[in-house]
C-alpha atoms as a PDB file:
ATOM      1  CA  UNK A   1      -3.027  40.694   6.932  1.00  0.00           C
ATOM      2  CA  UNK A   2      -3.415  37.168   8.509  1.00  0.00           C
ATOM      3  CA  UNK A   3      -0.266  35.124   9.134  1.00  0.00           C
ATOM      4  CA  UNK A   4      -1.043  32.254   6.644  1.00  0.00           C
ATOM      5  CA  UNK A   5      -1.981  33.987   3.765  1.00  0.00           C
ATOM      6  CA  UNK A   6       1.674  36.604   4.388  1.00  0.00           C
ATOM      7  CA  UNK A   7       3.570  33.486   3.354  1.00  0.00           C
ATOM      8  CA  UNK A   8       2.187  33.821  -0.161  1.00  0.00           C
ATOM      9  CA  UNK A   9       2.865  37.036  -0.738  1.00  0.00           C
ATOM     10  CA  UNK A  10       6.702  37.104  -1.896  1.00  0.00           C
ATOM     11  CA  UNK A  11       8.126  40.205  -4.137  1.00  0.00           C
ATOM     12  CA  UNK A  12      11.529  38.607  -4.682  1.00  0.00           C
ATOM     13  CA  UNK A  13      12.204  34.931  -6.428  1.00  0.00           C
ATOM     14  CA  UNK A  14      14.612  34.004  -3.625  1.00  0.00           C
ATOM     15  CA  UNK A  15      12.226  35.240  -0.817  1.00  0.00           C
ATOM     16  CA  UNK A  16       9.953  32.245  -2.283  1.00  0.00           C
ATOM     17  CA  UNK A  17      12.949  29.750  -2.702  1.00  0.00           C
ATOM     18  CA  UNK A  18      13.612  30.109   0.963  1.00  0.00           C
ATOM     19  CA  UNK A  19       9.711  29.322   1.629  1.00  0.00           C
ATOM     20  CA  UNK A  20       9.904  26.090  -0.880  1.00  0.00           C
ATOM     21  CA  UNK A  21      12.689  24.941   1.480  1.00  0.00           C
ATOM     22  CA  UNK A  22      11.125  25.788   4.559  1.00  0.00           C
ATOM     23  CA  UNK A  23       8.225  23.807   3.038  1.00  0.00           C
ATOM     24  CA  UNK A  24      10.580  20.860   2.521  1.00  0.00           C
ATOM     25  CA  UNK A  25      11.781  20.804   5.753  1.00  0.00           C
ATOM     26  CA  UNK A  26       8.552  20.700   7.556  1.00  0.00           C
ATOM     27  CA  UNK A  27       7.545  17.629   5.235  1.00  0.00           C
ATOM     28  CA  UNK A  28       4.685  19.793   3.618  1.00  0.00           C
ATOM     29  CA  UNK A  29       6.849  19.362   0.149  1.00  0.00           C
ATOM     30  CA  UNK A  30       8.633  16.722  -1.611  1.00  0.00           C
ATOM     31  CA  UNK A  31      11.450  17.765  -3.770  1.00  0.00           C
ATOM     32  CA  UNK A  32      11.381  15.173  -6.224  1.00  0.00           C
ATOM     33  CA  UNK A  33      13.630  17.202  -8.740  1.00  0.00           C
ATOM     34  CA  UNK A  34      16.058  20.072  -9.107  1.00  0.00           C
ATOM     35  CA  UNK A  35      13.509  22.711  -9.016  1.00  0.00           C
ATOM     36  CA  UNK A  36      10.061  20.119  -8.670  1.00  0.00           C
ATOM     37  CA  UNK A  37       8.210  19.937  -5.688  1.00  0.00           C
ATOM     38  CA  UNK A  38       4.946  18.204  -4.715  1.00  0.00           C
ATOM     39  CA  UNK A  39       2.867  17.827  -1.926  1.00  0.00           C
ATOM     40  CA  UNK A  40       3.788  15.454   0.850  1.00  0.00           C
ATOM     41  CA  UNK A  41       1.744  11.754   0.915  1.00  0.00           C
ATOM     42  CA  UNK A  42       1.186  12.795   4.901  1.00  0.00           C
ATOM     43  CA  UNK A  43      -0.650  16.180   3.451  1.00  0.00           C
ATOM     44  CA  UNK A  44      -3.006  14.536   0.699  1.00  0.00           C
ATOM     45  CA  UNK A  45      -6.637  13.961   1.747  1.00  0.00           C
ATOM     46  CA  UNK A  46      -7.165   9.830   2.043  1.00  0.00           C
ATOM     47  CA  UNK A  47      -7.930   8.289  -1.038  1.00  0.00           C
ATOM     48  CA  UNK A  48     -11.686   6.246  -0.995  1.00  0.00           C
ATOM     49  CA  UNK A  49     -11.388   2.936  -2.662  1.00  0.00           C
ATOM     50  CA  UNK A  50     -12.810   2.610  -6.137  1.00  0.00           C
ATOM     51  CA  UNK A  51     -15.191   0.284  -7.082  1.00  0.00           C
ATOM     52  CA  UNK A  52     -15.215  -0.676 -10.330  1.00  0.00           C
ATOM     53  CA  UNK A  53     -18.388  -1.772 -10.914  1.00  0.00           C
ATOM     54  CA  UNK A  54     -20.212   1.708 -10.201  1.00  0.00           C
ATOM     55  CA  UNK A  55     -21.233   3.402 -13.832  1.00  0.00           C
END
């Protein structure tokens, strides 16, 4: 089993409560709401610039 695929694999709710806070504290996660989480602005891929006169 590798190590970053383990992380995924809970059996118990709280076992992946703990990992959602871990998360958090690493500033992978946002908790933007009791139980609501997204992904960190530092973790998202760049946005490209839209032009919007392309079809």
């Amino acid at each position: 089993m590798y190590a970053d695929t383990a992380a995924l694999e809970f059996t118990h709710y709280d076992s992946f409560c703990v990992q959602l806070g871990r998360w958090t504290r690493e500033g992978l996660l946002e908790k933007i709401a009791n139980a609501t989480y997204r992904l960190a602005p530092d973790c998202l891929p760049p946005q490209q610039p839209t032009d919007s006169r392309r079809p």
